[in-house]
C-alpha atoms as a PDB file:
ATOM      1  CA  UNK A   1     -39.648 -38.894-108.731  1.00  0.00           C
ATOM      2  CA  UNK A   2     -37.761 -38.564-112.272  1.00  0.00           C
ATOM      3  CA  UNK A   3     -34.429 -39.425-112.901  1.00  0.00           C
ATOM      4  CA  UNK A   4     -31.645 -37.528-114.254  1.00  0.00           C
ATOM      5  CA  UNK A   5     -27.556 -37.624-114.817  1.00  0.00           C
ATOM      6  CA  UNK A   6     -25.237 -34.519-114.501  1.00  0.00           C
ATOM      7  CA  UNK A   7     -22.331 -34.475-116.448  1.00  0.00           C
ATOM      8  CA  UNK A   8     -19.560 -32.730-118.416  1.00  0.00           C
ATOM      9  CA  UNK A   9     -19.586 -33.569-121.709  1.00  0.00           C
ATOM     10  CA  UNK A  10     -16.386 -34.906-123.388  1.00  0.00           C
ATOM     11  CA  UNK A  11     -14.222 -32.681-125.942  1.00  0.00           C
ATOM     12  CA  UNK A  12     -15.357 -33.404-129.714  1.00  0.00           C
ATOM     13  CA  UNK A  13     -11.737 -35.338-130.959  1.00  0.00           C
ATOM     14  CA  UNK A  14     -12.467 -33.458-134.354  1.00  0.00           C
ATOM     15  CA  UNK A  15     -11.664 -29.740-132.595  1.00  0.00           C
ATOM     16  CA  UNK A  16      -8.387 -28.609-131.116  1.00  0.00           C
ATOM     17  CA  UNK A  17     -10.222 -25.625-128.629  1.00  0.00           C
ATOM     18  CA  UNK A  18     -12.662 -26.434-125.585  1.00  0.00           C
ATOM     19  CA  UNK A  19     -15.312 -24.307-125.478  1.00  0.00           C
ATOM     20  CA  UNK A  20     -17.633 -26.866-124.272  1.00  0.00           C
ATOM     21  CA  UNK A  21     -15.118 -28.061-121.313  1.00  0.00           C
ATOM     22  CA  UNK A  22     -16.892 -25.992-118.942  1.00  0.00           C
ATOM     23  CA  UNK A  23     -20.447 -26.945-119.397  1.00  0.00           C
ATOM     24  CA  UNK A  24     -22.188 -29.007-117.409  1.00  0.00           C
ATOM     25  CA  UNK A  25     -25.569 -30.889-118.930  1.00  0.00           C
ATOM     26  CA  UNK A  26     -28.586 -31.797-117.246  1.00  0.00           C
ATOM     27  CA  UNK A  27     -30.074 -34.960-118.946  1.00  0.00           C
ATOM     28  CA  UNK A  28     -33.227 -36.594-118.119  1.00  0.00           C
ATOM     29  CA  UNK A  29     -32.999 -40.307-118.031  1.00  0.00           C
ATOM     30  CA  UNK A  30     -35.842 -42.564-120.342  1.00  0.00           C
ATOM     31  CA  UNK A  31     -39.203 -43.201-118.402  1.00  0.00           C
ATOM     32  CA  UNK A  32     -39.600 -46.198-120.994  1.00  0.00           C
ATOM     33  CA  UNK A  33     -38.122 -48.384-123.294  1.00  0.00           C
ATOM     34  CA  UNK A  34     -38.399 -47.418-127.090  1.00  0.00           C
ATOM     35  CA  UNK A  35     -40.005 -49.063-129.716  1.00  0.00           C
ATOM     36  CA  UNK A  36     -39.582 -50.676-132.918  1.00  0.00           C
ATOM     37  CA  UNK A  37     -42.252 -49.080-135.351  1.00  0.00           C
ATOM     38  CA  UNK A  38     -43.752 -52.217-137.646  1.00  0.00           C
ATOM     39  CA  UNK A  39     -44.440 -50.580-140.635  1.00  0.00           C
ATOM     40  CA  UNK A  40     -40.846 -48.223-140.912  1.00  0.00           C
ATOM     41  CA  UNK A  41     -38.696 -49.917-138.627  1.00  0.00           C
ATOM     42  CA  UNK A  42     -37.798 -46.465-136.573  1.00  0.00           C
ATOM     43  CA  UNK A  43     -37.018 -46.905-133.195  1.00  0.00           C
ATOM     44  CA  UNK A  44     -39.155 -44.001-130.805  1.00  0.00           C
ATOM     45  CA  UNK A  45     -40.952 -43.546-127.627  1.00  0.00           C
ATOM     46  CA  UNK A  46     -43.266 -41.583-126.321  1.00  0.00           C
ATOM     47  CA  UNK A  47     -40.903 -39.950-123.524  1.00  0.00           C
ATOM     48  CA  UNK A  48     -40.420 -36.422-124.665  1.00  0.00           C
ATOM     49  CA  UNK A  49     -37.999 -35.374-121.836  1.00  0.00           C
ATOM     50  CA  UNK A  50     -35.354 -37.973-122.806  1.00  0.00           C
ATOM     51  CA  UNK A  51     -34.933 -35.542-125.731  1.00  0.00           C
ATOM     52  CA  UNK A  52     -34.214 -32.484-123.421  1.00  0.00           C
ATOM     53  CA  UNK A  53     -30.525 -31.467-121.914  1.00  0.00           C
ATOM     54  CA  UNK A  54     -29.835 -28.325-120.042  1.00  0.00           C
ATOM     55  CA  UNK A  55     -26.683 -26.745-120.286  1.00  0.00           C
ATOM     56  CA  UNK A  56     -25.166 -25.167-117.120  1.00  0.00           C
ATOM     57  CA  UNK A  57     -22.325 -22.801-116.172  1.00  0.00           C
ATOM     58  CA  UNK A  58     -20.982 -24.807-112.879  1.00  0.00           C
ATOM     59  CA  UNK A  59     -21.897 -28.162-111.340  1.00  0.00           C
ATOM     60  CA  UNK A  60     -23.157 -26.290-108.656  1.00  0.00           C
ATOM     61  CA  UNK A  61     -25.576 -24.765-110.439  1.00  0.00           C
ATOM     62  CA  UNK A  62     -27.028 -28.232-112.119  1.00  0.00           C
ATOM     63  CA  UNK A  63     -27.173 -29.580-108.571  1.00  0.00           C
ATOM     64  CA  UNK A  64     -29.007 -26.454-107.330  1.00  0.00           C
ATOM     65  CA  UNK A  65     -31.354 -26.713-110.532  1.00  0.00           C
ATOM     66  CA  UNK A  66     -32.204 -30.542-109.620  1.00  0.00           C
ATOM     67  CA  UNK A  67     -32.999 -30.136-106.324  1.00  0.00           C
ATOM     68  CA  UNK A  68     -34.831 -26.870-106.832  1.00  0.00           C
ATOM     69  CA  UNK A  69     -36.829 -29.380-109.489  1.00  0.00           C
ATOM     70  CA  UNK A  70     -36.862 -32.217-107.539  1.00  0.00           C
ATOM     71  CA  UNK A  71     -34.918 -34.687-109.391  1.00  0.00           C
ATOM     72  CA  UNK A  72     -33.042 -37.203-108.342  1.00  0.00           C
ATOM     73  CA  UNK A  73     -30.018 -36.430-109.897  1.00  0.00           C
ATOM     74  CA  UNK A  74     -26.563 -38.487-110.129  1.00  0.00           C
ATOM     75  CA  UNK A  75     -23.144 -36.761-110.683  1.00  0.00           C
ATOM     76  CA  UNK A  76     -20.650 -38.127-113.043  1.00  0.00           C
ATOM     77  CA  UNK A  77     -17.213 -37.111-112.313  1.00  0.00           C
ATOM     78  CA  UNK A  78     -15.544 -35.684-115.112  1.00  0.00           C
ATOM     79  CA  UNK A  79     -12.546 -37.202-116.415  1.00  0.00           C
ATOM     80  CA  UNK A  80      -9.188 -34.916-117.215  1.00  0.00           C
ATOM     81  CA  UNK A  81      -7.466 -36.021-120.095  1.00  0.00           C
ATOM     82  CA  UNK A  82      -3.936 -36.571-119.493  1.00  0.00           C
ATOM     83  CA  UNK A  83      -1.413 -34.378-121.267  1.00  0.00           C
ATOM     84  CA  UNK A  84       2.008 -35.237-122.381  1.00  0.00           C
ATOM     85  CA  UNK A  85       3.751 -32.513-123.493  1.00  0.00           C
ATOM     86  CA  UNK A  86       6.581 -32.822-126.096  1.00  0.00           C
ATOM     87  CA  UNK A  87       9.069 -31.174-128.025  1.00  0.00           C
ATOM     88  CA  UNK A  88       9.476 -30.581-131.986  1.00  0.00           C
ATOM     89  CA  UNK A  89      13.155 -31.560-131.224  1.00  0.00           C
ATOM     90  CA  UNK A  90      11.814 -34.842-129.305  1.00  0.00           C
ATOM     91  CA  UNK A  91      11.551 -36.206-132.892  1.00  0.00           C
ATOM     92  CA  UNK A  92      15.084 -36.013-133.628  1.00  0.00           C
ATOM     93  CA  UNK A  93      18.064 -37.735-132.313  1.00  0.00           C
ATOM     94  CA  UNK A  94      20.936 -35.555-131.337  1.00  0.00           C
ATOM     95  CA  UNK A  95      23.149 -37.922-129.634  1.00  0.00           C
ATOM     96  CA  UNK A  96      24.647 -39.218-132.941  1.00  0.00           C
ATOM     97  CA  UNK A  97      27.729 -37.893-133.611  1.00  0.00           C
ATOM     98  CA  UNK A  98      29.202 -38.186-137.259  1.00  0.00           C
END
């Protein structure tokens, strides 16, 4: 039975928006090890589903689409960033008097 992760994919830290957030990604784990290639030195394998990674809507779906497929499939929790929200006026120290 093949192997694969489910997963939502962390926000890129060189854009501000999340339109990614909500995707979840199928990804096939490696069947074998790679290689070293003598004559280049590029590293490969012959596993050509450790190159593929479905996208889904929901977790729900990925799970549905794994067993549907029969994988066995782990879930990774997804981990929420923590926010700390601060003010413009945070920056400056009003409790000075002159």
């Amino acid at each position: 039975m093949a192997t694969a992760r489910i997963y939502r994919p962390a926000r890129n830290a060189m854009q501000s928006g999340n339109p990614t957030k909500a995707k979840w990604v199928v990804e096939y784990a490696p069947s074998e090890a790679k290689t070293l290639d003598p004559l280049m030195g590029w590293v490969g394998s012959g596993d050509t589903q450790a190159q593929v990674k479905l996208r889904f809507d929901s977790q729900e779906d990925a799970v549905a689409y794994a067993e549907r497929v029969g994988l066995d499939a782990q879930v990774i929790a997804a981990k929420e960033p923590k926010l700390i929200t601060k003010s413009y006026a945070d920056k400056f120290a009003f409790d000075r008097v002159r």
